[in-house]
C-alpha atoms as a PDB file:
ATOM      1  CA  UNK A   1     126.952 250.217 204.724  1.00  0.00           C
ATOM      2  CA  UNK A   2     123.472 250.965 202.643  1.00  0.00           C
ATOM      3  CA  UNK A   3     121.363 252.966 204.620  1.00  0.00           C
ATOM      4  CA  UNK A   4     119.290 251.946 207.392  1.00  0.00           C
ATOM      5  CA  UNK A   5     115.954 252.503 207.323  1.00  0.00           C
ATOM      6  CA  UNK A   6     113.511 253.300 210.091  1.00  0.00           C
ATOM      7  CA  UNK A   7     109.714 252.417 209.778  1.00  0.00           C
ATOM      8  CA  UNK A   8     106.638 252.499 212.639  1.00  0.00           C
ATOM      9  CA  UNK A   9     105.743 248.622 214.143  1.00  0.00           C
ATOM     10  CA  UNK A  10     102.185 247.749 212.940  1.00  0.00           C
ATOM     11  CA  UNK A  11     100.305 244.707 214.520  1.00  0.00           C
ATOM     12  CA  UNK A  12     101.204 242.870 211.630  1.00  0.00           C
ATOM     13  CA  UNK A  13     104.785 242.919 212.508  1.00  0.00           C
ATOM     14  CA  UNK A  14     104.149 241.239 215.458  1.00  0.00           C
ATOM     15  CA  UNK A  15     106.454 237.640 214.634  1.00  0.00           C
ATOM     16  CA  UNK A  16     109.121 240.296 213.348  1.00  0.00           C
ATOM     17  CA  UNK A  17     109.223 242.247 216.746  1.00  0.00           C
ATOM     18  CA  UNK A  18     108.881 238.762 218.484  1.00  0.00           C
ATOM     19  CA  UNK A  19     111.776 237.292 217.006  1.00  0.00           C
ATOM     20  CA  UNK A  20     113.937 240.478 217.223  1.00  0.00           C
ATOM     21  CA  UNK A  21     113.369 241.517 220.523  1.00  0.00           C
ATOM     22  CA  UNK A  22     113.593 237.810 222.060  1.00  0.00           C
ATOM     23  CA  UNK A  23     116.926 237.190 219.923  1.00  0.00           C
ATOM     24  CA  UNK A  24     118.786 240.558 220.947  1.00  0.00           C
ATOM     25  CA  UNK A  25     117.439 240.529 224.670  1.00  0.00           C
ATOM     26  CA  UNK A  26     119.233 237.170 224.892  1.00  0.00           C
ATOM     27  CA  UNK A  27     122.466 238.633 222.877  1.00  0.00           C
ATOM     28  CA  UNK A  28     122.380 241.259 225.401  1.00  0.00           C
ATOM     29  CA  UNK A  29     121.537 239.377 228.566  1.00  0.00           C
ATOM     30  CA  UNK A  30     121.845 235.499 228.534  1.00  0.00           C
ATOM     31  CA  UNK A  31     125.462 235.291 229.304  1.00  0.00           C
ATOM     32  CA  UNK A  32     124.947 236.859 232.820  1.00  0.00           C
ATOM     33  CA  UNK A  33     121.502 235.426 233.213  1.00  0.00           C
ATOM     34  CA  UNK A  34     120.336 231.987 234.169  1.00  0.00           C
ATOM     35  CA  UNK A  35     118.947 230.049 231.591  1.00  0.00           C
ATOM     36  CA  UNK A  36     115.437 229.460 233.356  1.00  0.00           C
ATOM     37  CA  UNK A  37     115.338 233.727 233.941  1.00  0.00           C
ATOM     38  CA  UNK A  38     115.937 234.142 230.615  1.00  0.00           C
ATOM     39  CA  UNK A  39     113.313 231.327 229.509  1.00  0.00           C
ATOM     40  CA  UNK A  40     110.830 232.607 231.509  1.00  0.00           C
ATOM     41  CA  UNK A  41     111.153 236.393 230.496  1.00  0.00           C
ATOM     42  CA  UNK A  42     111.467 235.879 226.937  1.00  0.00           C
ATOM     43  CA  UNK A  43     108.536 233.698 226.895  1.00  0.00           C
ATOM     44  CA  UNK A  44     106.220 235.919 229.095  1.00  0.00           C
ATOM     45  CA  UNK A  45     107.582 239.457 228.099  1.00  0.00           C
ATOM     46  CA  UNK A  46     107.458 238.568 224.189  1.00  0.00           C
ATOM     47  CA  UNK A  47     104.237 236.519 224.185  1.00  0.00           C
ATOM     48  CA  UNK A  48     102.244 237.401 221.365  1.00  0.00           C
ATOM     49  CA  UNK A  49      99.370 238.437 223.506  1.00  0.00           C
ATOM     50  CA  UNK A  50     101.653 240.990 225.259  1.00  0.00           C
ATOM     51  CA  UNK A  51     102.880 242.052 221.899  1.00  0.00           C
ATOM     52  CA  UNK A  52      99.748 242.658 220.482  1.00  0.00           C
ATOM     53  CA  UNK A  53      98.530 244.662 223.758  1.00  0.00           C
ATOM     54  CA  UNK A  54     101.560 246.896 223.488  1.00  0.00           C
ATOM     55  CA  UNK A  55     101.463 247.593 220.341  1.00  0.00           C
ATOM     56  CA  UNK A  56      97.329 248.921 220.297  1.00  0.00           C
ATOM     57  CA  UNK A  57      98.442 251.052 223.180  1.00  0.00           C
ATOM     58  CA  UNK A  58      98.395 254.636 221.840  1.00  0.00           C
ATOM     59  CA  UNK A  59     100.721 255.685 224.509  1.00  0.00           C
ATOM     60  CA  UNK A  60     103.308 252.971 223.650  1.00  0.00           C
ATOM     61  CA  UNK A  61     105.187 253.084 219.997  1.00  0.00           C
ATOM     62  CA  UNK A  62     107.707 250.501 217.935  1.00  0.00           C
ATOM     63  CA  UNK A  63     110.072 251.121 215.570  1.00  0.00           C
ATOM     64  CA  UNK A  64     112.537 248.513 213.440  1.00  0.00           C
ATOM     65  CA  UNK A  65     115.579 249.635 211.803  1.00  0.00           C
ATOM     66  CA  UNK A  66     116.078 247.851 208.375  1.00  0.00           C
ATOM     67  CA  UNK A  67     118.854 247.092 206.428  1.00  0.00           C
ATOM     68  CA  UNK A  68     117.782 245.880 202.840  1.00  0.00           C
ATOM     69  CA  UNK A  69     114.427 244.808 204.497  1.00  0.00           C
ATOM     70  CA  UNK A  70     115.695 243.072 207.129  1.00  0.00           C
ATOM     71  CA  UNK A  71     115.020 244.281 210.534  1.00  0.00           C
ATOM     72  CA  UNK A  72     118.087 244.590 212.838  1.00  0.00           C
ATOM     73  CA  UNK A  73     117.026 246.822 215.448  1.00  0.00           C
ATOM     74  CA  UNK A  74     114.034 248.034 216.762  1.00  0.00           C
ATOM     75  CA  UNK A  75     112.980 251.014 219.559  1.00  0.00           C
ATOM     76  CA  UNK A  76     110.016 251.103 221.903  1.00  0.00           C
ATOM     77  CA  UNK A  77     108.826 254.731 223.490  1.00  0.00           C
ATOM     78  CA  UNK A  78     106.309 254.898 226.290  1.00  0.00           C
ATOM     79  CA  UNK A  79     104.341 258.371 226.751  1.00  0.00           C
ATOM     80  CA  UNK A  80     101.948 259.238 229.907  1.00  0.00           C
ATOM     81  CA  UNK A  81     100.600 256.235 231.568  1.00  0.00           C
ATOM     82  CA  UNK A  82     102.136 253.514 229.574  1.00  0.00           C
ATOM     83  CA  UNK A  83     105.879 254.581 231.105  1.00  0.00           C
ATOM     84  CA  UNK A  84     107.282 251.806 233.422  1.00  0.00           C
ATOM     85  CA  UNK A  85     107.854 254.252 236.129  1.00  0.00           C
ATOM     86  CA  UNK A  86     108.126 258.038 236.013  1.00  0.00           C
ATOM     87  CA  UNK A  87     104.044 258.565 234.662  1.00  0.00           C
ATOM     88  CA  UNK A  88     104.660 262.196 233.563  1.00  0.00           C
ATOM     89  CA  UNK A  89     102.804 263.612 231.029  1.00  0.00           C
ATOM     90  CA  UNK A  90     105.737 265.506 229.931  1.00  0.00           C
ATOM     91  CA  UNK A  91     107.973 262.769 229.843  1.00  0.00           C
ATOM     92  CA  UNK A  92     109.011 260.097 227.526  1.00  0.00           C
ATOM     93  CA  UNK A  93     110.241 256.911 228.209  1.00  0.00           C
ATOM     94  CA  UNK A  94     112.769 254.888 225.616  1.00  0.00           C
ATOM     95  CA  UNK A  95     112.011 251.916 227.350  1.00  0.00           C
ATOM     96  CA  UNK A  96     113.839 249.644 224.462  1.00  0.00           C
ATOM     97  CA  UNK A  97     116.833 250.394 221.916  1.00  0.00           C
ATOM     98  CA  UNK A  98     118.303 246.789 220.938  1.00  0.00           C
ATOM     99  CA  UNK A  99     120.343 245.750 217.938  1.00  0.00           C
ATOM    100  CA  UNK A 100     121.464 242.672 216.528  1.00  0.00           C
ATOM    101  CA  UNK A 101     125.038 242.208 218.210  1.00  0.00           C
ATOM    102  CA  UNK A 102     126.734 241.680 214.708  1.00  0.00           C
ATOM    103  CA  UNK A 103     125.315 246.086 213.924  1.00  0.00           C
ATOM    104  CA  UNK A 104     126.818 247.017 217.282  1.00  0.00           C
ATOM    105  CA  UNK A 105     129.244 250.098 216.533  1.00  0.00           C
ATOM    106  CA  UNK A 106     127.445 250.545 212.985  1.00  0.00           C
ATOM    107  CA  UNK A 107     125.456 253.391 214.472  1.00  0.00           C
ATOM    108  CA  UNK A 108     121.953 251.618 214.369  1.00  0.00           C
ATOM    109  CA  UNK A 109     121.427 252.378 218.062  1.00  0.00           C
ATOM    110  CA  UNK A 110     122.289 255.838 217.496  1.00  0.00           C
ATOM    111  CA  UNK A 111     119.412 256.021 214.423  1.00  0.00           C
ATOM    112  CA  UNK A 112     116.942 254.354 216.534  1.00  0.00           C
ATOM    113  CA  UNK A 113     118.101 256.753 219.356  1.00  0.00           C
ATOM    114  CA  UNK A 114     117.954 260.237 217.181  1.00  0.00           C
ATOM    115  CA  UNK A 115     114.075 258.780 216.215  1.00  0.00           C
ATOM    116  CA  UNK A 116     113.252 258.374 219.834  1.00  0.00           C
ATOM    117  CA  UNK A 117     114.500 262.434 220.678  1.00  0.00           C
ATOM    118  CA  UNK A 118     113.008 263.232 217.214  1.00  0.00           C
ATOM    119  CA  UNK A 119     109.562 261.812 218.565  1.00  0.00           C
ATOM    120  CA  UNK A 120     109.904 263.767 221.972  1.00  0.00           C
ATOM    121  CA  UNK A 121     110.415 266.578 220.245  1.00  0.00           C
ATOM    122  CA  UNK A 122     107.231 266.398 218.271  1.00  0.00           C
ATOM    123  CA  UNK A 123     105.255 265.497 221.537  1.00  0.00           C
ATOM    124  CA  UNK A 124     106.870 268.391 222.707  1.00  0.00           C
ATOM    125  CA  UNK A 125     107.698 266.931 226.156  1.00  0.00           C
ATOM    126  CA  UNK A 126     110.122 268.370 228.728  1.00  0.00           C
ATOM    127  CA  UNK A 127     112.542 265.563 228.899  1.00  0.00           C
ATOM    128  CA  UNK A 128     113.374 261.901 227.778  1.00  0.00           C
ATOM    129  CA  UNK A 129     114.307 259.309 230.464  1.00  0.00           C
ATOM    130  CA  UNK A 130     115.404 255.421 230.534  1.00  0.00           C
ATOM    131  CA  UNK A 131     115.921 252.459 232.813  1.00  0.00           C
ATOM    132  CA  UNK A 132     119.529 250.499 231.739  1.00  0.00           C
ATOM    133  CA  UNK A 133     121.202 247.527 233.762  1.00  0.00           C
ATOM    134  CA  UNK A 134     123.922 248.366 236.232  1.00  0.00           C
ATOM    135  CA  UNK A 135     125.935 246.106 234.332  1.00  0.00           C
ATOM    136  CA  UNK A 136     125.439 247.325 231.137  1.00  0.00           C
ATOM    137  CA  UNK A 137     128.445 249.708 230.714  1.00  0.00           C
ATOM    138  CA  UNK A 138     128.314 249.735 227.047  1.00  0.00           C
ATOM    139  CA  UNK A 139     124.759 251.153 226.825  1.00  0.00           C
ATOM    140  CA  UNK A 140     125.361 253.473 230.022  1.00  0.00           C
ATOM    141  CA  UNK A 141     128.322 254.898 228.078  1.00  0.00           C
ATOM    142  CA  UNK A 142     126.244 255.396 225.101  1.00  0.00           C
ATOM    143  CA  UNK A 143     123.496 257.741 226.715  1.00  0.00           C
ATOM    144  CA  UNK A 144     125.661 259.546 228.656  1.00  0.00           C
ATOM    145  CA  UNK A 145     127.620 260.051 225.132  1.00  0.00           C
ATOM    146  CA  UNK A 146     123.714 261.507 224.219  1.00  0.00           C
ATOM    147  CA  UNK A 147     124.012 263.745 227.139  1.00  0.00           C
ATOM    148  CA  UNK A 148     122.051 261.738 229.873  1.00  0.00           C
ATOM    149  CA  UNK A 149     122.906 262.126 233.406  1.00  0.00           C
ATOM    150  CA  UNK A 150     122.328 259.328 235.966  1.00  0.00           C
ATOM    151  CA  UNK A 151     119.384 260.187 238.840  1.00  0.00           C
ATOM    152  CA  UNK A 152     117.841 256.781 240.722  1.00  0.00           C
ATOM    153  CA  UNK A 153     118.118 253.433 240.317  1.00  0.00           C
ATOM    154  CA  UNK A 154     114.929 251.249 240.545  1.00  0.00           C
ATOM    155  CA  UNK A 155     114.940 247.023 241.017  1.00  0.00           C
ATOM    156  CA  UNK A 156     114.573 245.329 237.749  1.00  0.00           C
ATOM    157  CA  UNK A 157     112.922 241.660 238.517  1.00  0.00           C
ATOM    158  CA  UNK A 158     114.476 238.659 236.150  1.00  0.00           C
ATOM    159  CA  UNK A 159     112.980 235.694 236.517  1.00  0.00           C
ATOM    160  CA  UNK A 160     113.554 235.293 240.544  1.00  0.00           C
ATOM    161  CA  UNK A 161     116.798 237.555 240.518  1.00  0.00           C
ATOM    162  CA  UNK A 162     116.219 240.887 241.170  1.00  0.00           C
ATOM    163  CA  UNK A 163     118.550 243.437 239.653  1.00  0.00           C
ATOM    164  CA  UNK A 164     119.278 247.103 239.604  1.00  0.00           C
ATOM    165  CA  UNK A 165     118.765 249.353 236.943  1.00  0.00           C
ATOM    166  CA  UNK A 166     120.328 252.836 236.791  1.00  0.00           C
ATOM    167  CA  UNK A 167     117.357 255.336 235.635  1.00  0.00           C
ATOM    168  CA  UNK A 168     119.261 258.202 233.212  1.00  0.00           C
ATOM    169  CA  UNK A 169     117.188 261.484 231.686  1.00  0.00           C
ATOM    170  CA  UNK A 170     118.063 263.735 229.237  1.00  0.00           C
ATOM    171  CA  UNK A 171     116.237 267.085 229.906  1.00  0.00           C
ATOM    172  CA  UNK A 172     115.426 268.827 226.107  1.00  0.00           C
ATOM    173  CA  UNK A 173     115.965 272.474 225.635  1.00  0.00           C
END
């Protein structure tokens, strides 16, 4: 595989980071979601008005990982106030690492994963944390692979169903 590449989200990505973020969210979710959840989040959580506020917040980054300029992946950090939950200043929050289903086990993930830790680092913060679905072994599996250790669980709302994600950190040395 040629090498992936990793490059910063600018506002003028944003029908990019639409289109990848609403296409893997349903890879990832849409077979154990109702169609009219899935409708409704995809519409309201990558509308290009919320797009475009979350990417001129300086607290909240993107990044795409490209394959011969395509984008097949993409990242999304949260810092201070701008994290979903935990609002520590020395925290940061990988609130997103999706890739296109047909890169799973190609290491992309783990790329856009080593940038998020690489951007902690630099922000020098005390420790990385991250919501994931109960039901999403595969990605539980991969950060505790990265060291994270399970310690709440919060209620993720879908739509009308209301589901629970397992919070994991990773505290940094």
């Amino acid at each position: 595989m040629q090498s992936i590449k990793i490059r910063k989200v600018t506002t003028n990505d944003i029908n990019e980071l639409q289109d990848i973020g609403r296409l893997t969210f349903s890879e990832t979710f849409a077979s154990e979601n109702s169609a009219e959840n899935m409708e409704r989040y995809l519409e309201d959580g990558f509308s290009p008005k919320k797009l475009k506020e979350e990417l001129t917040d300086k607290n909240a980054e993107f990044y795409f990982a490209e394959l011969n300029q395509n984008v097949i992946g993409y990242l999304k950090v949260n810092t201070g106030q701008s994290q979903t939950e935990i609002k520590d200043k020395n925290a940061l929050e990988i609130e997103r690492i999706y890739v296109l289903k047909e890169f799973h086990g190609k290491k992309v993930g783990q790329f856009l994963y080593d940038k998020a830790i690489e951007l902690a680092k630099e922000k020098n913060v005390d420790y990385v944390w991250l919501g994931v679905w109960e039901k999403n072994q595969r990605a539980i599996r991969f950060y505790e692979k990265n060291g994270f250790v399970i310690f709440d669980k919060h209620i993720f709302k879908l739509g009308n169903d209301a589901q629970t994600d397992i919070l994991m950190k990773l505290t940094l040395s």
